[in-house]
N, C-alpha and C. Protein backbone atom coordinates (compact mmCIF):
# COMPACT_ATOMS: atom_id res chain seq x y z
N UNK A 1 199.33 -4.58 82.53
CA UNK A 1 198.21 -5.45 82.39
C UNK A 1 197.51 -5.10 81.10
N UNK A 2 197.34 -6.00 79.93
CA UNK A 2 196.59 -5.80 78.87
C UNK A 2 195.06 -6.19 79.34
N UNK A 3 194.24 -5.17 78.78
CA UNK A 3 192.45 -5.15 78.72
C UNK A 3 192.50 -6.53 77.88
N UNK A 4 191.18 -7.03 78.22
CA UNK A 4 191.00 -8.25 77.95
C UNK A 4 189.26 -7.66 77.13
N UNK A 5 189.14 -8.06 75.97
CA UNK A 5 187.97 -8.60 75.72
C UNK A 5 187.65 -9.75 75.09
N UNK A 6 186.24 -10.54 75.92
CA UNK A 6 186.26 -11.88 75.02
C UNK A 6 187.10 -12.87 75.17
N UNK A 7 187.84 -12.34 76.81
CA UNK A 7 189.08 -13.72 77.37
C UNK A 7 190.20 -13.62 76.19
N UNK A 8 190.28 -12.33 75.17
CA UNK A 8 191.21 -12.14 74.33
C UNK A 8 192.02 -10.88 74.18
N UNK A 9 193.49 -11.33 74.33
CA UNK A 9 194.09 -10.09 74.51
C UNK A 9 194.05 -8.84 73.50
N UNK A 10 194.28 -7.82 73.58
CA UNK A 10 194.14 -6.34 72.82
C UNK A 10 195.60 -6.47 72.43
N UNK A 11 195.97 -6.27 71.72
CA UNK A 11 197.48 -5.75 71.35
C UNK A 11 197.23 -3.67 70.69
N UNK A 12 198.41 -3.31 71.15
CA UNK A 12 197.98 -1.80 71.07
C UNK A 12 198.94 -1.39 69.82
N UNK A 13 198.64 -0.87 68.88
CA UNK A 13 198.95 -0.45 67.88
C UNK A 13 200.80 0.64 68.54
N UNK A 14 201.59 0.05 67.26
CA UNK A 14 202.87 0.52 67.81
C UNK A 14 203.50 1.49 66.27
N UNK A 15 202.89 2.81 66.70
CA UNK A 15 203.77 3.68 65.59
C UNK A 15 205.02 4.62 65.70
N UNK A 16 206.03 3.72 66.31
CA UNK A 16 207.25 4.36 66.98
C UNK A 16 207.98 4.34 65.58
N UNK A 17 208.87 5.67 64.87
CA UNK A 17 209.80 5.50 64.37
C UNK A 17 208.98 5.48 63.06
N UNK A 18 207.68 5.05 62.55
CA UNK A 18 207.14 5.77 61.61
C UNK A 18 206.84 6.98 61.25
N UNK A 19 206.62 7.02 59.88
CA UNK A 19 206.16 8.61 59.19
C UNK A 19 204.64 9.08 59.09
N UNK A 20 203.96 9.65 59.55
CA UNK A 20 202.61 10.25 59.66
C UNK A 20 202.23 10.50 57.98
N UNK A 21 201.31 10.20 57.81
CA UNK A 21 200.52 10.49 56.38
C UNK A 21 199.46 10.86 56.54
N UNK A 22 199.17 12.26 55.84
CA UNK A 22 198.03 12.08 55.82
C UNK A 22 197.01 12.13 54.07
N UNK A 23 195.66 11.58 54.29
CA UNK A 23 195.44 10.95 53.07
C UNK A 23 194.95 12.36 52.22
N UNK A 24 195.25 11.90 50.88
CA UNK A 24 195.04 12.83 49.77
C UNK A 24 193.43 12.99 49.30
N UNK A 25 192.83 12.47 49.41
CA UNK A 25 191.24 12.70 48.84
C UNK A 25 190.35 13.02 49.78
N UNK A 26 191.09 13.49 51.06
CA UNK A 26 190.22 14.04 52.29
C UNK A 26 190.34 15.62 51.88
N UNK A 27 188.94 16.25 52.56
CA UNK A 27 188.78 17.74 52.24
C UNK A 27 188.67 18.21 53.65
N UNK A 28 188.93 19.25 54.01
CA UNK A 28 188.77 20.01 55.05
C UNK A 28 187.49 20.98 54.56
N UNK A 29 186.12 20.58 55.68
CA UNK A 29 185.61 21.83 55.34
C UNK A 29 185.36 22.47 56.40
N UNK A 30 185.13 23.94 56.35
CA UNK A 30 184.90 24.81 57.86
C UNK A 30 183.85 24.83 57.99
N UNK A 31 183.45 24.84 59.18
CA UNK A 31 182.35 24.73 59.57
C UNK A 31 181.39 26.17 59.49
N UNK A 32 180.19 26.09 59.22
CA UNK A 32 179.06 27.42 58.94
C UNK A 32 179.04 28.01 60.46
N UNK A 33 179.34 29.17 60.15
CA UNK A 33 178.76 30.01 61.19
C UNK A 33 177.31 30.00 61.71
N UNK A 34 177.18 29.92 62.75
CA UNK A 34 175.60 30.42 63.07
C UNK A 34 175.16 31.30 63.77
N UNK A 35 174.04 32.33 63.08
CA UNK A 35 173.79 33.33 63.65
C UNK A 35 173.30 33.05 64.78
N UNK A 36 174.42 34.22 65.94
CA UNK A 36 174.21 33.62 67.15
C UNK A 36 172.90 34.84 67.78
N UNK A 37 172.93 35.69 67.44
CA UNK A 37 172.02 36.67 67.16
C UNK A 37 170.17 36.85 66.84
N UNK A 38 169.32 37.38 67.91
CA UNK A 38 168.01 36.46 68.13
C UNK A 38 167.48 37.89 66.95
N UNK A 39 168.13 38.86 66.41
CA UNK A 39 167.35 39.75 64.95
C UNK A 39 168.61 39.90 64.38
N UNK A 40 167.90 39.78 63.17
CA UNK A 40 168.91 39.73 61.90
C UNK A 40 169.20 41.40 61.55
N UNK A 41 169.99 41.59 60.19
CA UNK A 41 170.11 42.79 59.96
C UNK A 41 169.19 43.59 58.96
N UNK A 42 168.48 43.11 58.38
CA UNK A 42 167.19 43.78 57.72
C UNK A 42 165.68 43.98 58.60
N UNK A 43 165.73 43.47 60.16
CA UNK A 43 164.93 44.07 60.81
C UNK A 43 165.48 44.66 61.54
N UNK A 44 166.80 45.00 61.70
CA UNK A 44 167.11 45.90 62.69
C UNK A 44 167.14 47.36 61.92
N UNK A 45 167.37 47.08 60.42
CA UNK A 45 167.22 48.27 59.77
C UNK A 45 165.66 48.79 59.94
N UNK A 46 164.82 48.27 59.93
CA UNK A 46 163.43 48.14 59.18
C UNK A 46 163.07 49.34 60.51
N UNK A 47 163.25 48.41 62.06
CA UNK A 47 162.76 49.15 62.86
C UNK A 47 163.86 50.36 63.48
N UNK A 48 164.83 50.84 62.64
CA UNK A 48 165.32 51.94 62.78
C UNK A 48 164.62 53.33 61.89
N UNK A 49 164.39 52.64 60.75
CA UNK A 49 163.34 53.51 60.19
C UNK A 49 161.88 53.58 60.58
N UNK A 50 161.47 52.66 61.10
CA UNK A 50 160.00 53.13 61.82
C UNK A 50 160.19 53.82 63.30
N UNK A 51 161.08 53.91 63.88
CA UNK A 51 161.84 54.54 64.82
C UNK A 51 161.79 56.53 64.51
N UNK A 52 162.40 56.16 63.26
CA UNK A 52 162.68 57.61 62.64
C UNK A 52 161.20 58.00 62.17
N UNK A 53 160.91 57.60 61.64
CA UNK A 53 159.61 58.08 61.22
C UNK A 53 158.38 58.31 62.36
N UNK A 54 158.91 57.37 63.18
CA UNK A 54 157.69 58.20 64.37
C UNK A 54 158.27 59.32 65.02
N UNK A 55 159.85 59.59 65.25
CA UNK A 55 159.92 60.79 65.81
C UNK A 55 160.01 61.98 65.01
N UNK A 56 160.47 61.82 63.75
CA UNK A 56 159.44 62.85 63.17
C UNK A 56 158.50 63.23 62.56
N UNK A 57 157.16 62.44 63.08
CA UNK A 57 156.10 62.50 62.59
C UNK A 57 155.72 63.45 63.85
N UNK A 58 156.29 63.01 65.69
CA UNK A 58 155.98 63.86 66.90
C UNK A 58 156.32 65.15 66.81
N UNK A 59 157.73 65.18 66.21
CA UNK A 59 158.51 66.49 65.38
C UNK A 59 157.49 67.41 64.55
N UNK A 60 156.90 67.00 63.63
CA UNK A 60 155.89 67.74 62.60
C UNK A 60 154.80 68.24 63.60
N UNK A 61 154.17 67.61 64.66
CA UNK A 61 152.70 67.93 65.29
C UNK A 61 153.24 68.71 66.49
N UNK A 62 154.71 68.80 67.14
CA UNK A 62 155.14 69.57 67.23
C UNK A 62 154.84 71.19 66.97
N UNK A 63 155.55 71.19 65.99
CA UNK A 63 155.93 72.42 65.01
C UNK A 63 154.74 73.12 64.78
N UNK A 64 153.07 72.25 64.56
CA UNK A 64 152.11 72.29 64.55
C UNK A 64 151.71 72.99 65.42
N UNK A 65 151.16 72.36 66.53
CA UNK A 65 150.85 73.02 67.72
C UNK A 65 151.67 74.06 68.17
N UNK A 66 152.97 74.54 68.04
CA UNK A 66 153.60 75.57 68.46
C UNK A 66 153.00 76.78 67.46
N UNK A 67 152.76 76.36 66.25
CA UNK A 67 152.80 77.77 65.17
C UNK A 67 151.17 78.71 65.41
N UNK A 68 150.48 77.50 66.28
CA UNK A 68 149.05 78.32 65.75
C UNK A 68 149.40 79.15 67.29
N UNK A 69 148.86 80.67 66.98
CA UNK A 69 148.94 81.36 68.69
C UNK A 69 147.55 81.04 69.35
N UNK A 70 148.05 81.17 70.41
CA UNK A 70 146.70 80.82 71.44
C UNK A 70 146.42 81.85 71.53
N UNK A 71 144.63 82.24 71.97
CA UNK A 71 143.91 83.50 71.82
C UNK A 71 143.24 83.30 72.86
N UNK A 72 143.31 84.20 73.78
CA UNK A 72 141.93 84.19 75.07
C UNK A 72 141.18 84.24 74.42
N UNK A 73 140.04 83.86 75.31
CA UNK A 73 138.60 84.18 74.80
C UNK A 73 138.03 85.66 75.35
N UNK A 74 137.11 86.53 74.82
CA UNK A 74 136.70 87.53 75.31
C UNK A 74 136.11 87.06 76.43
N UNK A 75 136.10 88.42 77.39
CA UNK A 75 135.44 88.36 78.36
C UNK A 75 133.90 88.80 77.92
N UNK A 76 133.77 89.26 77.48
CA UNK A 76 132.09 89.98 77.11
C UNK A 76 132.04 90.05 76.18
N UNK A 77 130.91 89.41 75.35
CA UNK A 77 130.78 89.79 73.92
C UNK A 77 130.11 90.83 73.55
N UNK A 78 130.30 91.70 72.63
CA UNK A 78 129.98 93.00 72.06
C UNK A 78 128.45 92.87 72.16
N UNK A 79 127.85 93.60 71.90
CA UNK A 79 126.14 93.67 71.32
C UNK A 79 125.67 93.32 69.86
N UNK A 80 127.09 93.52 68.96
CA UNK A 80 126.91 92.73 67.66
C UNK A 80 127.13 91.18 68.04
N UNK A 81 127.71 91.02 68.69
CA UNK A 81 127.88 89.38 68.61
C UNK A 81 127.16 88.68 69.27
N UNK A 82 125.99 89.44 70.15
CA UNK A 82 124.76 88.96 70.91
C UNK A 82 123.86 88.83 70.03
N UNK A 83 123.54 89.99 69.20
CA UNK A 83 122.64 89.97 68.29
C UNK A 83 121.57 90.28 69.34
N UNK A 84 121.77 91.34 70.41
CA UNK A 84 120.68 91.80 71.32
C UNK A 84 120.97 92.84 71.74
N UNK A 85 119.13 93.67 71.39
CA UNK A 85 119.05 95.09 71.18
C UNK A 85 119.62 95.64 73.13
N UNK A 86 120.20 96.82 73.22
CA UNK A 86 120.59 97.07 74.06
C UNK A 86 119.86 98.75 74.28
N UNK A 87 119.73 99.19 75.32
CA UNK A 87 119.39 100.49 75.28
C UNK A 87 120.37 101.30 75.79
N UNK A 88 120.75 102.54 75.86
CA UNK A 88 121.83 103.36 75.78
C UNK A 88 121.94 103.79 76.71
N UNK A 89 121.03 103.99 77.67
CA UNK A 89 121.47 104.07 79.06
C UNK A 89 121.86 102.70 80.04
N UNK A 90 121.81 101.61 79.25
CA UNK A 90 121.70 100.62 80.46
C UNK A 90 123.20 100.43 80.78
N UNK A 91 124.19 101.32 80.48
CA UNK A 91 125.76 101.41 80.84
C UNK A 91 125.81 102.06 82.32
N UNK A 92 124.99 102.74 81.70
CA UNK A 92 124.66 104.31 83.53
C UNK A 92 123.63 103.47 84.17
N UNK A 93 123.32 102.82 84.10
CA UNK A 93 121.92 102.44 84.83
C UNK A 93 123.34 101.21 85.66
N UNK A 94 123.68 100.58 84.80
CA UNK A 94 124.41 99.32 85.55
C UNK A 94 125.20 100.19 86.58
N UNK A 95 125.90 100.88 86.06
CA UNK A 95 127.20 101.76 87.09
C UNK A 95 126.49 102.07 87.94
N UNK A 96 125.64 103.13 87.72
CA UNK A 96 124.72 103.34 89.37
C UNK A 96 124.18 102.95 90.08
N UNK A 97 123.60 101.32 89.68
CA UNK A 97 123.44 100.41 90.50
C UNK A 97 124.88 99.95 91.05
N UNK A 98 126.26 99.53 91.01
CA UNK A 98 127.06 99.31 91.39
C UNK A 98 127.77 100.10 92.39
N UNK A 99 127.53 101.42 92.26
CA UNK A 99 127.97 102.24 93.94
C UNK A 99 127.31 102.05 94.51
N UNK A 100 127.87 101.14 95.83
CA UNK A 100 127.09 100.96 97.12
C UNK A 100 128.35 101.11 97.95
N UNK A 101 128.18 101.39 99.31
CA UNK A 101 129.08 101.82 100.51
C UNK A 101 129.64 100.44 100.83
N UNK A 102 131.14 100.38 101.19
CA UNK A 102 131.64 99.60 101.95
C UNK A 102 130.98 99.36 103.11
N UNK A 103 130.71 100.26 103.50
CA UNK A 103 130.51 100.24 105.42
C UNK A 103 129.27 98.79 105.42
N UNK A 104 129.47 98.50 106.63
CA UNK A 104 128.87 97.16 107.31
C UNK A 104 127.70 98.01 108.46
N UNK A 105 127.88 99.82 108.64
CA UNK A 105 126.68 100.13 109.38
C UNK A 105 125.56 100.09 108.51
N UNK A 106 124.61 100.10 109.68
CA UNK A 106 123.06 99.82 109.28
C UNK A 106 122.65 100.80 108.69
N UNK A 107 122.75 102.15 108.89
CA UNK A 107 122.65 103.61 108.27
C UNK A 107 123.07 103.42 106.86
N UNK A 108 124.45 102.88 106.70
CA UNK A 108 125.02 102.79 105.33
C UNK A 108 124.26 102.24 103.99
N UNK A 109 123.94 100.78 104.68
CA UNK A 109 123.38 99.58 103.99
C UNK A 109 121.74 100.64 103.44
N UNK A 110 121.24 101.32 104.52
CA UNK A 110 119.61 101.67 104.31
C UNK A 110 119.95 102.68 103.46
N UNK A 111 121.21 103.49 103.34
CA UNK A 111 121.02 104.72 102.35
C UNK A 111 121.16 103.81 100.75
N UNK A 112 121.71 102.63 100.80
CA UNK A 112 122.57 102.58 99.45
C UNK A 112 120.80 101.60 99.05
N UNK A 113 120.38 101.04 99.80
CA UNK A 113 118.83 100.15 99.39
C UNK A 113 117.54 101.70 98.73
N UNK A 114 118.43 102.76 99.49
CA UNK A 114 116.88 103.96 99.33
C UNK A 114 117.62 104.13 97.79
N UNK A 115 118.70 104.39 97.58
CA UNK A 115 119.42 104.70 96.33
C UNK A 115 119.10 104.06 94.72
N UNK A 116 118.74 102.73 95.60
CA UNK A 116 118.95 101.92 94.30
C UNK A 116 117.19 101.96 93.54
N UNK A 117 117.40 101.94 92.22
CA UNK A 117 115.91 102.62 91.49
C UNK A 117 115.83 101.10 90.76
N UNK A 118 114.28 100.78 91.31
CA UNK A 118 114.12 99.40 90.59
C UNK A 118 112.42 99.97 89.79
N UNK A 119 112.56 100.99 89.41
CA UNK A 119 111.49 101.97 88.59
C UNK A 119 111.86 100.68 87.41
N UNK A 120 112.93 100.97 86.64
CA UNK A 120 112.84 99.94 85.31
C UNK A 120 112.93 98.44 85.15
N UNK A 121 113.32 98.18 86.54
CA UNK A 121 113.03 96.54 86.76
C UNK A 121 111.80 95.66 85.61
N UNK A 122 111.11 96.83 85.53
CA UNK A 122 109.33 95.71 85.49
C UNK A 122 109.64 96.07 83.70
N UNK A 123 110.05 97.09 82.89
CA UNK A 123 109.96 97.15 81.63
C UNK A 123 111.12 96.12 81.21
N UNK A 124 112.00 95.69 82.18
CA UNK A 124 112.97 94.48 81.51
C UNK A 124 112.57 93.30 81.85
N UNK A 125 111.46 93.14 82.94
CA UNK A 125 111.05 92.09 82.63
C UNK A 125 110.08 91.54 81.91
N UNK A 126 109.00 92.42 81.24
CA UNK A 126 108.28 92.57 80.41
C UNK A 126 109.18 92.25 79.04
N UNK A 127 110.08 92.61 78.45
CA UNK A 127 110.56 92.24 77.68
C UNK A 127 111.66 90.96 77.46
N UNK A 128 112.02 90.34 78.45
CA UNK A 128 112.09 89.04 78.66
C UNK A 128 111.21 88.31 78.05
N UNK A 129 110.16 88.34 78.75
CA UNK A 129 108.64 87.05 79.07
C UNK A 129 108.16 87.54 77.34
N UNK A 130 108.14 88.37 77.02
CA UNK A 130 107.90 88.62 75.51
C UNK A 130 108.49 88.12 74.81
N UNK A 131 109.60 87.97 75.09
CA UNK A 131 110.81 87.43 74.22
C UNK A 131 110.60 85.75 74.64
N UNK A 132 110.60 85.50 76.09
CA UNK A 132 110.23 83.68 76.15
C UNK A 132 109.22 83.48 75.72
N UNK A 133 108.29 83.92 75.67
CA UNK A 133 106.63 84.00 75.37
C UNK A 133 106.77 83.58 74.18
N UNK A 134 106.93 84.41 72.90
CA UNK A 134 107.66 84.07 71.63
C UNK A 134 108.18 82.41 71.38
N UNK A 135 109.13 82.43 71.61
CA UNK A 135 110.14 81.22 71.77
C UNK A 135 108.93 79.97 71.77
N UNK A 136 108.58 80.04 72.90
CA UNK A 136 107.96 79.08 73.79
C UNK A 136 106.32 78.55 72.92
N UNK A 137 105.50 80.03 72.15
CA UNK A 137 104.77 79.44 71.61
C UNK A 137 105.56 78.97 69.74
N UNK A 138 106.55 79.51 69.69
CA UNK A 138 106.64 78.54 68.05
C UNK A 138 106.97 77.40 68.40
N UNK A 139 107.98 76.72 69.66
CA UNK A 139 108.15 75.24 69.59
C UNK A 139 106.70 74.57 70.23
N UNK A 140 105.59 75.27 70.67
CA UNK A 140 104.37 74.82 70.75
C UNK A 140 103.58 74.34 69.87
N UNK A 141 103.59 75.25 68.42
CA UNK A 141 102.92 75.14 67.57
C UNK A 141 103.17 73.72 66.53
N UNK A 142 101.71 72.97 66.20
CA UNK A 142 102.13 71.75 65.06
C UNK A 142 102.54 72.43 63.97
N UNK A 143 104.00 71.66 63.43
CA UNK A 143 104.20 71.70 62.10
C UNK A 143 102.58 71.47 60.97
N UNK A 144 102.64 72.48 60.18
CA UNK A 144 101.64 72.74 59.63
C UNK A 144 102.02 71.18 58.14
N UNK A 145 100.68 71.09 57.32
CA UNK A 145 101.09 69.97 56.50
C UNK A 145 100.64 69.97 55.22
């Protein structure tokens, strides 16, 4: 059955037993690649070097923090580094206040209270309140003008 268009028959092209040609002023061109790829190769470089450069920039602060030594802090600072006068017995005075009896009897507790000498109590606190006393009236006083 021949296709009909237009109530008019098609006749179908008959290349039996002919020679194929093909034409001379046709060009073949290939077709462009396209980068199928969502980063190119000058940012993949870019962020390999900012890559590098931050880990050894962590590298350097590193090296940093490892080199300085860590130093306790004193437990007590000297009397030079108080810059406060001390008296020469108050080493023996502290120690002999510090022996007191384990024991939990009542006998114990009353010998180590008869023991303890609060004779110099009142000359250290006298020199305190002298010393705040001080203090207390220069931030009192008006700046003079």
């Amino acid at each position: 059955m021949n296709p009909t268009t237009n109530n008019q028959p098609v006749n179908e092209p008959n290349f039996e037993g002919e020679e194929m040609k093909v034409p001379s002023s046709m060009q073949a061109v290939a077709p462009q690649p396209t980068n199928a790829s969502l980063v190119s190769g000058p940012i993949l470089i870019l962020l390999f070097a900012i890559l590098l450069a931050l880990l050894g920039g962590i590298y350097y602060w590193y090296t940093i923090l490892m080199s300085q030594p860590i130093v306790a802090p004193a437990t007590r600072p000297t009397a030079e580094m108080n810059n406060e006068p001390e008296s020469t017995t108050a080493e023996a005075r502290t120690g002999a206040t510090d022996v007191v009896s384990t024991s939990d009897e009542l006998d114990a507790i009353q010998a180590d209270i008869e023991s303890t000498r609060f004779d110099d109590i009142d000359d250290g606190f006298t020199a305190v309140e002298n010393e705040l006393g001080g203090a207390l009236e220069a931030t009192d006083t008006p700046p003079t003008q």
